[in-house]
Protein backbone atom coordinates (compact mmCIF):
# COMPACT_ATOMS: atom_id res chain seq x y z
CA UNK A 1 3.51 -5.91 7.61
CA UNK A 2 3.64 -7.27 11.03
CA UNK A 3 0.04 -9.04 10.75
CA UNK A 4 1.19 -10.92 7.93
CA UNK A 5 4.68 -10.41 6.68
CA UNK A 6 4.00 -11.94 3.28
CA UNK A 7 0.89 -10.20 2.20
CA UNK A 8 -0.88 -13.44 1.19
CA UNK A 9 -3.62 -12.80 3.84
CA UNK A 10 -4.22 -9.71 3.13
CA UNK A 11 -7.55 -10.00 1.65
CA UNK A 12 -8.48 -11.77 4.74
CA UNK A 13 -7.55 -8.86 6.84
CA UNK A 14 -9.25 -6.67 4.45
CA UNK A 15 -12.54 -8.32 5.04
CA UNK A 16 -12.67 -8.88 8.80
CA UNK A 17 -12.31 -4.83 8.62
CA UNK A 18 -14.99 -4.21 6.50
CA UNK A 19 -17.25 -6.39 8.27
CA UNK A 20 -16.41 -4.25 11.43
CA UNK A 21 -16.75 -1.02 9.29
CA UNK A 22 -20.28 -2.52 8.75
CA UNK A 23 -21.25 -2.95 11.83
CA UNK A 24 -19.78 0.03 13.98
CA UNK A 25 -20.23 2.61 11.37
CA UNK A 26 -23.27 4.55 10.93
CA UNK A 27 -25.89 3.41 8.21
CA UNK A 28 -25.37 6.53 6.43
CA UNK A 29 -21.90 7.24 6.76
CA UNK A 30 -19.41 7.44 3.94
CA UNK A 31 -16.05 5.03 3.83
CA UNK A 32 -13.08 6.30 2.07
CA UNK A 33 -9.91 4.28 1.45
CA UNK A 34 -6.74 6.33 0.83
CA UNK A 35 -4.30 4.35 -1.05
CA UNK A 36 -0.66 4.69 0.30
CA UNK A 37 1.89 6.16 -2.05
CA UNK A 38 5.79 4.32 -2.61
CA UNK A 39 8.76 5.71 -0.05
CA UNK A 40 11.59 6.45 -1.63
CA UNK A 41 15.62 5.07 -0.58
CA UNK A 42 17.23 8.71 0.81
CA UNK A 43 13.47 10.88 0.12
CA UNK A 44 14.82 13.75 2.04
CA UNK A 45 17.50 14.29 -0.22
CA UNK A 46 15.18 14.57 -3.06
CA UNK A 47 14.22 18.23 -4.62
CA UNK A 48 12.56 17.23 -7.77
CA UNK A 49 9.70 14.58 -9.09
CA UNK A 50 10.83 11.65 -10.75
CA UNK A 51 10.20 12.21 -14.16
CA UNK A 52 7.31 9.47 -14.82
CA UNK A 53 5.87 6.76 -12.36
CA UNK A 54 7.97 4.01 -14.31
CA UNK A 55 10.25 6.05 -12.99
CA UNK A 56 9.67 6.12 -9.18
CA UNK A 57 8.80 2.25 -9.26
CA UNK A 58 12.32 1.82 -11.02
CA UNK A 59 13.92 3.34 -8.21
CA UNK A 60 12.75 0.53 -5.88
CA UNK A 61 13.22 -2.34 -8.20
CA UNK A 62 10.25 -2.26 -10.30
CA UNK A 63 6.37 -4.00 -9.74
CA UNK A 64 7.47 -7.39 -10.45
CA UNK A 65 8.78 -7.46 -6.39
CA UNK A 66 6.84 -9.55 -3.61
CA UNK A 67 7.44 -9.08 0.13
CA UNK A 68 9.22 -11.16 1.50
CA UNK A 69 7.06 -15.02 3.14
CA UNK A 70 8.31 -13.85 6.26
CA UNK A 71 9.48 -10.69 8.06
CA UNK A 72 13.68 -11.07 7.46
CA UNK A 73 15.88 -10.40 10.50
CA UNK A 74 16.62 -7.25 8.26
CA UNK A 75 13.43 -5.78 8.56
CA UNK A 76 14.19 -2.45 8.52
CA UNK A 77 17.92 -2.30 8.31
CA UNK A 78 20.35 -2.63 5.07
CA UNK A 79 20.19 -5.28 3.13
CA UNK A 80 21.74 -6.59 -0.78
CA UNK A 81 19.31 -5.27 -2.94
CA UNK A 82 19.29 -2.10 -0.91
CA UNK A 83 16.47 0.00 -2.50
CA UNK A 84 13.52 -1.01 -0.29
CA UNK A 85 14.62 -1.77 2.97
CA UNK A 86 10.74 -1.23 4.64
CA UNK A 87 9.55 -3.01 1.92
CA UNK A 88 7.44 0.57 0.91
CA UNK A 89 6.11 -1.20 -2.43
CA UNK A 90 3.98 -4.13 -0.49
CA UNK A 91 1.14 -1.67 0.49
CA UNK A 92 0.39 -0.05 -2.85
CA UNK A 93 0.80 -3.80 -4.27
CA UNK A 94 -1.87 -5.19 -2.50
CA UNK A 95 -4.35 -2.07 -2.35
CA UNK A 96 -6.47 -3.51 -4.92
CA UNK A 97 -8.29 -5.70 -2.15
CA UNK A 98 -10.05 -2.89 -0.66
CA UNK A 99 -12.05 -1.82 -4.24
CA UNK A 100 -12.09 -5.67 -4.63
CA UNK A 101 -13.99 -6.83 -1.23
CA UNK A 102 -15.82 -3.89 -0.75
CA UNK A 103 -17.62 -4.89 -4.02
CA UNK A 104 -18.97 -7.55 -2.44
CA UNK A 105 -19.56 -6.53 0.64
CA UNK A 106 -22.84 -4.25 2.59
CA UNK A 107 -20.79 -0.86 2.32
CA UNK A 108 -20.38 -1.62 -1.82
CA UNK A 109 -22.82 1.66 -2.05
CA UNK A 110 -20.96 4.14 0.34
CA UNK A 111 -17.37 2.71 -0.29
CA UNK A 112 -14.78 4.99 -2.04
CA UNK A 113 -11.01 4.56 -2.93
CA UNK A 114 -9.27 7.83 -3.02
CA UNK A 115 -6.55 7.26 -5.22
CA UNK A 116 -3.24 9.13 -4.62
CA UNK A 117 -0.97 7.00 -6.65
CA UNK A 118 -0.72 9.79 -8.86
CA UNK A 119 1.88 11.22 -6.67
CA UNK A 120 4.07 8.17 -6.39
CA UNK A 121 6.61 10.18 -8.90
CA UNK A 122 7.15 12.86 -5.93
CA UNK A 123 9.97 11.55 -3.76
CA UNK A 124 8.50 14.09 -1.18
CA UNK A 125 5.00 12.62 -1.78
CA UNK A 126 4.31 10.08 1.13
C-alpha cells in the first residue's frame, strides 16, 4: 500500500519480484504464493463465521471497491464510509497478478498459489 497507494502498479511490482525470485532462488526450489484473506471492521469482537463469503465482502462494502489513487490523510484512521479503514480488500483484489505473471515468467513450472480465500467468511481468519 505504501509502494503504490492505488494498486495500478501492482503488476509491475509483481514482476520485478519474480524476476528476483528467479535469480536468487535455487533452480530446484519450489515458490508458493499465499493469498491474503479480508480484515474485518471490530474482528475481535467476532465469535462466529459470516454465514457465506458474499457475506464477509458485504461487510466491507462489497468487490466493486478500488483503493483509493493515492494514500488519503486518513490512512488508517476513521473515515465516512467507515468499514475499511486499512483498505483490507486491495490485497485480495489484486492477487490475481501473481498466478497471472508467473505464467509467463521462468518459475511458471515451480510456481504455486495457495489459496486461503476460503476463509475470508471467518472474521477471526486473517
Amino acid at each position: 500500500r505504501v509502494l503504490d497507494s492505488s494498486y495500478s502498479s501492482y503488476w509491475k511490482l509483481v514482476i520485478d519480484i519474480l524476476a528476483q525470485f528467479a535469480e536468487f532462488s535455487k533452480k530446484e526450489a519450489q515458490i508458493i504464493f499465499r493469498t491474503t484473506n479480508l480484515g474485518h471492521v471490530a474482528c475481535e469482537n467476532s465469535f462466529a463465521p459470516q454465514r457465506t463469503a458474499a457475506a464477509a465482502w458485504a461487510a466491507l462494502g462489497g468487490r466493486e471497491w478500488r483503493p483509493p489513487a493515492a494514500t488519503p490523510t486518513y490512512f488508517g484512521q476513521p473515515r465516512d464510509d467507515g468499514d475499511d479503514k486499512y483498505d483490507w480488500r486491495a490485497p485480495p483484489l489484486h492477487e490475481i497478478e501473481w498466478r497471472k505473471q508467473a505464467a509467463f515468467s521462468s518459475l511458471a513450472s515451480r510456481f504455486s498459489v495457495l489459496n486461503v480465500s476460503f476463509v475470508d467468511m471467518r472474521s477471526d481468519g486473517h
